[in-house]
Protein backbone atom coordinates (compact mmCIF):
# COMPACT_ATOMS: atom_id res chain seq x y z
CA UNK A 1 17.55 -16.55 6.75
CA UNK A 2 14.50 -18.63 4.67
CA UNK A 3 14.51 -20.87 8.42
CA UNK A 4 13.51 -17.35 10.38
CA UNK A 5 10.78 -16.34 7.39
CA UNK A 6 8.88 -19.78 7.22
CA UNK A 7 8.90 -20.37 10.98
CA UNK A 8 7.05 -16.72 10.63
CA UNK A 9 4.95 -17.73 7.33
CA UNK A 10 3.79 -20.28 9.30
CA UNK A 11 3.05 -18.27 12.76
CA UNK A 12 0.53 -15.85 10.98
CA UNK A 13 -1.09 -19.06 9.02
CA UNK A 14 -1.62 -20.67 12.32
CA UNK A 15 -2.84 -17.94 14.57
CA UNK A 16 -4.29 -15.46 11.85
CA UNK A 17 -5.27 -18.11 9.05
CA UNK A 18 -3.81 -16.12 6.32
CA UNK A 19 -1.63 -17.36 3.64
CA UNK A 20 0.83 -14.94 1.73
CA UNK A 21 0.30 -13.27 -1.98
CA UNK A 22 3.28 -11.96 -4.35
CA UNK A 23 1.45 -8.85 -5.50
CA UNK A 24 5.10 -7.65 -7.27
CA UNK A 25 5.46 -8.68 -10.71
CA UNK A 26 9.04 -7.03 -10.60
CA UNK A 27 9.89 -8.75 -7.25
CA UNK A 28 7.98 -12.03 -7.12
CA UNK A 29 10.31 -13.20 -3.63
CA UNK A 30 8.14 -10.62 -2.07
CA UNK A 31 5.41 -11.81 -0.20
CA UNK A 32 2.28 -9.78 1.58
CA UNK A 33 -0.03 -11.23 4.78
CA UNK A 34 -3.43 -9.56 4.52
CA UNK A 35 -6.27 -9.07 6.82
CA UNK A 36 -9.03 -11.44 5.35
CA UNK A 37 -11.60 -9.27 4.98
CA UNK A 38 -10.43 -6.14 4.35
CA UNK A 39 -7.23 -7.09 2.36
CA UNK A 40 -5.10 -4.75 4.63
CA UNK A 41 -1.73 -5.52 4.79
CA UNK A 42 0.15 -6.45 7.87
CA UNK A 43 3.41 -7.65 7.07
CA UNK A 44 5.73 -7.79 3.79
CA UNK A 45 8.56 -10.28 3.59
CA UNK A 46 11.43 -8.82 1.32
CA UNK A 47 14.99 -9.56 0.28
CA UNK A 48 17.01 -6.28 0.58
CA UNK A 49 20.63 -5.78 -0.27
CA UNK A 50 22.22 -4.74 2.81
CA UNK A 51 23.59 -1.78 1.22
CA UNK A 52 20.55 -0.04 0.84
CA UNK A 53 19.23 -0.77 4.67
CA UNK A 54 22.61 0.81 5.59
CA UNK A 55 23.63 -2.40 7.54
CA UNK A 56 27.07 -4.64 7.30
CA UNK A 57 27.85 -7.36 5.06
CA UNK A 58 27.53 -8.06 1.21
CA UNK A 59 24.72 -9.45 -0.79
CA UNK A 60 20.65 -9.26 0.26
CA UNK A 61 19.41 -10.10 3.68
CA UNK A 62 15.47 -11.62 4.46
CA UNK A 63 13.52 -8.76 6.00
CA UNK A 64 9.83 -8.22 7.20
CA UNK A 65 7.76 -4.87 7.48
CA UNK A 66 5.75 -4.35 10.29
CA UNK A 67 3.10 -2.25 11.66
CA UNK A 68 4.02 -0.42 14.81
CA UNK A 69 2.97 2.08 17.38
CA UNK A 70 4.73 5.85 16.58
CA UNK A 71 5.78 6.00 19.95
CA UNK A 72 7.23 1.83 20.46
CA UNK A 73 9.01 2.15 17.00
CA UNK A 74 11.16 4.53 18.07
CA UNK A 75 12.27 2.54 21.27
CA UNK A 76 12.64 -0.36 19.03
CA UNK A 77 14.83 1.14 16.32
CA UNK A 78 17.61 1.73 18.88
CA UNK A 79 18.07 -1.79 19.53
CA UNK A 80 20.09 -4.09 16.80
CA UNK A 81 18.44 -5.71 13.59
CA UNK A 82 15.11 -3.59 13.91
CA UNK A 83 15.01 -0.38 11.38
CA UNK A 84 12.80 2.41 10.30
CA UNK A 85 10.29 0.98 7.71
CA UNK A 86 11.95 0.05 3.98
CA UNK A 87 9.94 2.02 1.83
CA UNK A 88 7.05 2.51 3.92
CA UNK A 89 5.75 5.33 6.54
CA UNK A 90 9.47 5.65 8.81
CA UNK A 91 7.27 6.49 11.67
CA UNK A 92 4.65 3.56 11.94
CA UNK A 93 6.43 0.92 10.25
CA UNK A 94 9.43 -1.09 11.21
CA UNK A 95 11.96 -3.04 9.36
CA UNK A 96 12.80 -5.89 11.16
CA UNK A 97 16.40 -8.22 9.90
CA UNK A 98 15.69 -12.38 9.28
CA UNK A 99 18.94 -13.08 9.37
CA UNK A 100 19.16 -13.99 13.37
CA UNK A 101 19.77 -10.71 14.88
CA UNK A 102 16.51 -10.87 16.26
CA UNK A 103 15.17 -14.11 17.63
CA UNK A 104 11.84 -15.57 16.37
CA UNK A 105 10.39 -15.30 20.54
CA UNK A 106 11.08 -11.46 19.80
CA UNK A 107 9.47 -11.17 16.42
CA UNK A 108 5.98 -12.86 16.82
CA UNK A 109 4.86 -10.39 19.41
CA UNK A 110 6.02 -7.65 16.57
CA UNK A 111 3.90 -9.43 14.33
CA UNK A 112 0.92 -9.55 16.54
CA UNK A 113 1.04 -5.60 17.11
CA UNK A 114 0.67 -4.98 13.48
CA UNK A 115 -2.10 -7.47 12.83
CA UNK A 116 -4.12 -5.30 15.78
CA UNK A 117 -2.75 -1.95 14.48
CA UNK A 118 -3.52 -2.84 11.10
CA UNK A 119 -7.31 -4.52 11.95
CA UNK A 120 -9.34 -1.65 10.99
CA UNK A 121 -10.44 -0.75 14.31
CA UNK A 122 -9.45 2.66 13.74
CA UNK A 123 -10.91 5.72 11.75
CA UNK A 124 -8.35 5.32 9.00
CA UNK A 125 -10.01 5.56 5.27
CA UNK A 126 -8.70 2.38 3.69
CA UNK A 127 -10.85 2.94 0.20
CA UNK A 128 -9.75 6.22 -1.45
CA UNK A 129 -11.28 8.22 -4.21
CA UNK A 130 -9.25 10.96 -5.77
CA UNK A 131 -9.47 13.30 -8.86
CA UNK A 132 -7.40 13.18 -12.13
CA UNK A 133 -7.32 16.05 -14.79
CA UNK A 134 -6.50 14.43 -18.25
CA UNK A 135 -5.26 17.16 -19.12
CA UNK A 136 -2.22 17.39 -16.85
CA UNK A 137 -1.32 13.86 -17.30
CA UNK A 138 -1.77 10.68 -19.83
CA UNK A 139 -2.42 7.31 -16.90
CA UNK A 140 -3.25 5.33 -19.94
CA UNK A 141 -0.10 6.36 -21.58
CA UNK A 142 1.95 6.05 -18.33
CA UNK A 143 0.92 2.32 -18.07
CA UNK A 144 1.69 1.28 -21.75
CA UNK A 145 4.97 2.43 -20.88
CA UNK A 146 5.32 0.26 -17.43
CA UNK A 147 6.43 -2.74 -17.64
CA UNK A 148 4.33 -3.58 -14.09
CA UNK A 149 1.13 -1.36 -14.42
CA UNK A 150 2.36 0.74 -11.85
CA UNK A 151 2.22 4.61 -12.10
CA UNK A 152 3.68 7.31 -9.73
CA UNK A 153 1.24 9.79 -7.81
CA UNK A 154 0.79 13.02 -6.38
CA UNK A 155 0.25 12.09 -2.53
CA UNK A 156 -1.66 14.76 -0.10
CA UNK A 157 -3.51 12.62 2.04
CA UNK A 158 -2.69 10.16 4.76
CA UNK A 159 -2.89 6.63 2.39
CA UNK A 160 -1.17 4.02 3.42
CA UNK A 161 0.12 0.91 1.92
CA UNK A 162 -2.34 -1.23 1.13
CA UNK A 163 -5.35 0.82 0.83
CA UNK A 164 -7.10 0.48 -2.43
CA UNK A 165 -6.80 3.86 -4.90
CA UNK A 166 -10.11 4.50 -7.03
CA UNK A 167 -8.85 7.11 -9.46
CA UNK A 168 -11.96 9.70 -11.01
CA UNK A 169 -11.54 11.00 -14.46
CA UNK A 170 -12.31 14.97 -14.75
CA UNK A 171 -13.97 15.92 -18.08
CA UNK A 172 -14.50 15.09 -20.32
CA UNK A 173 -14.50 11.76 -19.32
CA UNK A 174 -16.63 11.98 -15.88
CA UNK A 175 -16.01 9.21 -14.16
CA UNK A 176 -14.20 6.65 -11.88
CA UNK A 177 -11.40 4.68 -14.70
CA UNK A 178 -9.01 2.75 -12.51
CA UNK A 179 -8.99 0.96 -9.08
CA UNK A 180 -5.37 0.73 -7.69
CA UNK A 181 -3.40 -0.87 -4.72
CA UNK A 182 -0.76 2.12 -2.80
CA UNK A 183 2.11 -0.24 -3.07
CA UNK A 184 4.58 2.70 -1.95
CA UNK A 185 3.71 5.90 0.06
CA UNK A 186 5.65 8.89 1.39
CA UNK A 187 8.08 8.96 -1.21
CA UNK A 188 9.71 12.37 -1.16
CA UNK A 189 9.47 14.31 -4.23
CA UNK A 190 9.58 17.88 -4.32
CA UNK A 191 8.27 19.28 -7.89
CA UNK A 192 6.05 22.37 -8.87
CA UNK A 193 4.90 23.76 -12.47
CA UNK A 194 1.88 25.54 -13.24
CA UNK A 195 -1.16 22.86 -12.56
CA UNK A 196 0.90 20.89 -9.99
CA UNK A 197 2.64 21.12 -6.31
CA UNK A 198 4.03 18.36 -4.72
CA UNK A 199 6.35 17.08 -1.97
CA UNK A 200 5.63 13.55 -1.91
CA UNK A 201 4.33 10.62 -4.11
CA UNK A 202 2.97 7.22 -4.17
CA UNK A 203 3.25 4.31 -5.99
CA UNK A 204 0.20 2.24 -7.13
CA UNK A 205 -0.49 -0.69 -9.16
CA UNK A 206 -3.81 -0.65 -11.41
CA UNK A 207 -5.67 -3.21 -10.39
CA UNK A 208 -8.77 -3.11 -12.58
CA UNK A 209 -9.51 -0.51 -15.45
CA UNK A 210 -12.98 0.21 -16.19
CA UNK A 211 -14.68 0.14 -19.57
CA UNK A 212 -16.70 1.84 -19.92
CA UNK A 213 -15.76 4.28 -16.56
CA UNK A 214 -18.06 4.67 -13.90
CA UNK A 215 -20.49 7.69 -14.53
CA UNK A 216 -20.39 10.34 -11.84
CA UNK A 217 -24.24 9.52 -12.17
CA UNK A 218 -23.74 6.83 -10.09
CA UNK A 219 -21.22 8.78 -7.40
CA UNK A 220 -24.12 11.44 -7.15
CA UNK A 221 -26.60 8.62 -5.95
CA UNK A 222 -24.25 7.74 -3.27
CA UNK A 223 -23.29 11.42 -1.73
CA UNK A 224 -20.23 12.11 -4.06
CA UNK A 225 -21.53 15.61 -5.10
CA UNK A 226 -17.96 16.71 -6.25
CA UNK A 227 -14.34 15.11 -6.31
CA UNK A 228 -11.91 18.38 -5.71
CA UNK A 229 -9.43 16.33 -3.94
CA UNK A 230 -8.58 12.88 -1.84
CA UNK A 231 -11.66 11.78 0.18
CA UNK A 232 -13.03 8.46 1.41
CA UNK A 233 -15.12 6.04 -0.91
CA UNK A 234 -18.49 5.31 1.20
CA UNK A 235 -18.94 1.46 1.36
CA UNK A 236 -22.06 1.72 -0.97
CA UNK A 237 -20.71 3.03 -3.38
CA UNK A 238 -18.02 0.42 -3.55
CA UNK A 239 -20.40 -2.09 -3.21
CA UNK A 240 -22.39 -0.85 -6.93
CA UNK A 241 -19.25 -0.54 -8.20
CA UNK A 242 -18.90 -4.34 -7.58
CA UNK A 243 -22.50 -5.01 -8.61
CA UNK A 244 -22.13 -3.02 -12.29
CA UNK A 245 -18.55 -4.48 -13.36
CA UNK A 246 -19.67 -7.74 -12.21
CA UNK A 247 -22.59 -7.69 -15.01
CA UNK A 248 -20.23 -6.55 -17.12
């Protein structure tokens, strides 16, 4: 119901003063709120076909993806038109149905809880910075064959959608190459071979490629002794990264 999602559009721009993005070049109906200042998101407005939410009726239905407590989602998911999260974490995000089942009085508070869960209050690392072994697999090859600079990803840490992906280089490169967005996490995905174990992936989209990389010089300087697996960028480090592509 476009009604439901634009009485909702315009909820978060009046309260929260954020205006959607269409960060999907494959799906460019889908629309993102973010946090302003730390780009977080809080909600994603979809179209689904009902088939694949497992709900009645034919065609696609208007959707929105919500943060929400572990505990409160389940309580929620037992009542009608509210589901486990489409593509997201099952547990801490909800799937709630435009289409009228639930009423718009019953939605905003939903909408408010994941703006709070989703402010950055918490301890979560929303900058990432984890290691790549050219030798075990081609990124710049995997993105000249997308069609939406997105690549698939070994997932062992808790990222969520949203958080920004810096991706470091082993040798002989030595460096940080690509900054991404998680667009898709907890994907299940059970595969093994001699260099790699996995049961789940993400997706990301490469936001910015960096020519030439960041040196691990420069991650030294800012505490980054050693990238061995996912860990947190520090802020400062970010912050040169900025300062160096923007004299680029």
């Amino acid at each position: 119901m476009a009604h439901m999602k634009s009485r909702l559009l315009s909820y978060a721009k009046r309260k929260y003063g954020t205006a959607p993005d269409r960060p999907f070049v494959t799906a460019p109906a889908f629309q993102v709120l973010r946090h302003e200042r730390s780009g977080k998101w809080y909600a994603l407005f979809m179209d689904v076909p009902r088939s694949r939410l497992g709900v009645p009726g034919e065609g696609s239905v208007d959707v929105v993806n919500l943060k929400c407590d572990s505990l409160l989602s389940g309580v929620l998911r037992d009542g009608v038109g509210i589901l486990p999260g489409y593509h997201m974490n099952r547990q801490s995000w909800i799937t709630v149905l435009l289409d009228g089942t639930v009423a718009y009085k019953d939605i905003t508070p939903l909408i408010d809880l994941s703006y709070q869960l989703t402010s950055g209050g918490g301890k979560h690392i929303t900058d990432w910075l984890i290691p790549a072994n050219p030798a075990y697999f081609d990124i710049a090859q995997a993105l000249r064959e997308s069609e939406d600079s997105t690549i698939f990803w070994k997932q062992s840490s808790s990222v969520h959608v949203g958080d920004a992906v810096y991706i470091y280089m082993a040798a002989p490169v030595s460096g940080i190459v690509y900054r991404c967005e998680a667009l898709e996490v907890d994907i299940p995905r059970e595969y093994a071979d001699e260099n790699v174990r996995m049961r789940r992936m993400m997706r990301l989209r490469v936001l910015q490629i960096y020519d030439p990389p960041i040196p691990r010089d420069v991650l030294i300087h800012h505490g980054v002794n050693a990238v061995r697996g996912p860990r947190g960028m520090p802020e400062d480090l970010i912050q040169e990264i900025r300062e160096i592509t923007k004299s680029v």
